[in-house]
Protein backbone atom coordinates (compact mmCIF):
# COMPACT_ATOMS: atom_id res chain seq x y z
CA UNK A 1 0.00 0.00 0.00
CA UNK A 2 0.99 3.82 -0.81
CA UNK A 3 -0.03 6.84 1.80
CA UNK A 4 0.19 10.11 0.96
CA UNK A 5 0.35 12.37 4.15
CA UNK A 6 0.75 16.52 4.46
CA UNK A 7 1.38 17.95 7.76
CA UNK A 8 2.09 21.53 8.86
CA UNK A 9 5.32 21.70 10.17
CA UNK A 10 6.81 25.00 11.90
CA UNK A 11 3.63 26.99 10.32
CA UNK A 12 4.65 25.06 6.35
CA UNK A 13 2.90 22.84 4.87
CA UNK A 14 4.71 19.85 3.81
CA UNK A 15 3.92 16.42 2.07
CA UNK A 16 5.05 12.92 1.33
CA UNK A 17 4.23 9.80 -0.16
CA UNK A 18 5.15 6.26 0.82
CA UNK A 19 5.26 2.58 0.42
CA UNK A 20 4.74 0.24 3.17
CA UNK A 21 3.72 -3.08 4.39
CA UNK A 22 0.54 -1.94 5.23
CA UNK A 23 -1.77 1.46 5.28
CA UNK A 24 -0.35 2.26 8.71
CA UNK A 25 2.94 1.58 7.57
CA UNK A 26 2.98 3.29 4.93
CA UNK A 27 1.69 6.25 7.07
CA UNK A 28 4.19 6.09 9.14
CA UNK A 29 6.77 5.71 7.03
CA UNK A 30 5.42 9.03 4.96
CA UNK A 31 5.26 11.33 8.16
CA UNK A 32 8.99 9.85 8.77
CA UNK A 33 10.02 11.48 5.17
CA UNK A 34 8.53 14.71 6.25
CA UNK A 35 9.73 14.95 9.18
CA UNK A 36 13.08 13.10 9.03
CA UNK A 37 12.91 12.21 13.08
CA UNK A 38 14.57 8.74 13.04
CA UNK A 39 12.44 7.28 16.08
CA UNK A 40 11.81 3.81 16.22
CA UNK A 41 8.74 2.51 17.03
CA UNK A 42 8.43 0.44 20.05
CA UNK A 43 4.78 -0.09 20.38
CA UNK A 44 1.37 0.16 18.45
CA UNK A 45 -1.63 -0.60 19.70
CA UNK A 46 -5.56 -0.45 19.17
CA UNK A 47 -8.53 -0.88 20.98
CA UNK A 48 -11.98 0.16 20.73
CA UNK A 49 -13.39 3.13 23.10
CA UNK A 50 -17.06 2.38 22.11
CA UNK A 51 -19.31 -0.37 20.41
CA UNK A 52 -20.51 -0.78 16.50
CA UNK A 53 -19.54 -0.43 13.09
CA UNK A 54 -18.83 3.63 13.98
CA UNK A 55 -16.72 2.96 17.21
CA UNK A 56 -14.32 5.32 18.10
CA UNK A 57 -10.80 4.08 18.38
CA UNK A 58 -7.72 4.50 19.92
CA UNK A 59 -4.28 4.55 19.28
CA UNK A 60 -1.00 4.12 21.34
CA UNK A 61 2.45 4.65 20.08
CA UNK A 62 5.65 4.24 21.81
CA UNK A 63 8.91 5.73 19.87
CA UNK A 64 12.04 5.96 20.85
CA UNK A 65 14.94 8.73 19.34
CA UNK A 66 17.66 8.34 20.87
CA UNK A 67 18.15 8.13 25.04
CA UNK A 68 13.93 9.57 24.95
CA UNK A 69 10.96 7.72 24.81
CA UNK A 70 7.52 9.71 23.50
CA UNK A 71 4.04 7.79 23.83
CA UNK A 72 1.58 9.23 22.09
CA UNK A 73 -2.24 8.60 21.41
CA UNK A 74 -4.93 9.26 18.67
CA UNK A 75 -8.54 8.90 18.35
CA UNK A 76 -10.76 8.32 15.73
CA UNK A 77 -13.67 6.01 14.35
CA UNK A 78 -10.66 5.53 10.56
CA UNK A 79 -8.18 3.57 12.84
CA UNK A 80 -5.49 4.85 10.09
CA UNK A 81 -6.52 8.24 10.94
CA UNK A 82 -6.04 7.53 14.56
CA UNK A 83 -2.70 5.82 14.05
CA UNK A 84 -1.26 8.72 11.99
CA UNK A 85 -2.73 11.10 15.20
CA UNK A 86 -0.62 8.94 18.11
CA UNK A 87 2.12 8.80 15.89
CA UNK A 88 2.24 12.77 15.28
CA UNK A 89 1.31 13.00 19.51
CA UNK A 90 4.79 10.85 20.16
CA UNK A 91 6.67 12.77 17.87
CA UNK A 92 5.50 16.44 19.22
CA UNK A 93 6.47 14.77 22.52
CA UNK A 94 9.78 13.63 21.63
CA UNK A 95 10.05 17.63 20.40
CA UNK A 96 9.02 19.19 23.43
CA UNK A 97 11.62 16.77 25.48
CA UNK A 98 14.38 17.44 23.35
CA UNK A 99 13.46 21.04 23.28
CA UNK A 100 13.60 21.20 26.87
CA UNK A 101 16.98 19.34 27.40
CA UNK A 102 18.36 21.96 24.77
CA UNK A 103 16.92 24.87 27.56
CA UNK A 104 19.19 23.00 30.40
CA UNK A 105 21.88 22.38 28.67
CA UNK A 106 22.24 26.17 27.23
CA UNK A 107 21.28 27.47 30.59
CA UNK A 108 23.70 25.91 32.48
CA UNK A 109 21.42 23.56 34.55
């Protein structure tokens, strides 16, 4: 399967297109090419939040870059859509952390 993703990145809009093993691979792998992080992912998981064929689901992603670790979660009834959300979540985390350590380390701390 192919995905095609755009994201806005630092107020730009950017986009990619990728081959994977699978839809949510190939997500995945297309957000990677856009923004160029170099995590690894250490966990996916799904699970249902509600009942029927319009349940809303959920998303957890572990990755790693590095010494950090950012989890992140998405929701939606398109599990792809959700998957693409946690995966975006973990990597915003994995920002913030690193943008933090970056704080410390120029202030001295």
């Amino acid at each position: 399967p192919t995905a095609t993703i755009t994201l806005e990145v630092g107020g730009e809009s950017r986009g990619a297109t990728a081959e994977g093993d699978g839809v949510v691979d190939a997500c995945f792998k297309a957000v990677e090419a856009i923004v160029a992080s170099s995590s690894k992912l250490l966990l996916y998981s799904v699970k249902n939040l509600t009942a029927g064929t319009d349940s809303q689901g959920e998303v957890s992603v572990r990755l790693q870059q590095n010494d950090r670790i950012g989890n992140g979660v998405g929701f939606d009834t398109d599990i792809v859509i959700a998957s693409v959300k946690a995966y975006v979540n973990a990597l915003n985390k994995l920002k913030t952390q690193g943008d933090r350590l970056s704080q410390k380390r120029g202030s001295g701390v």
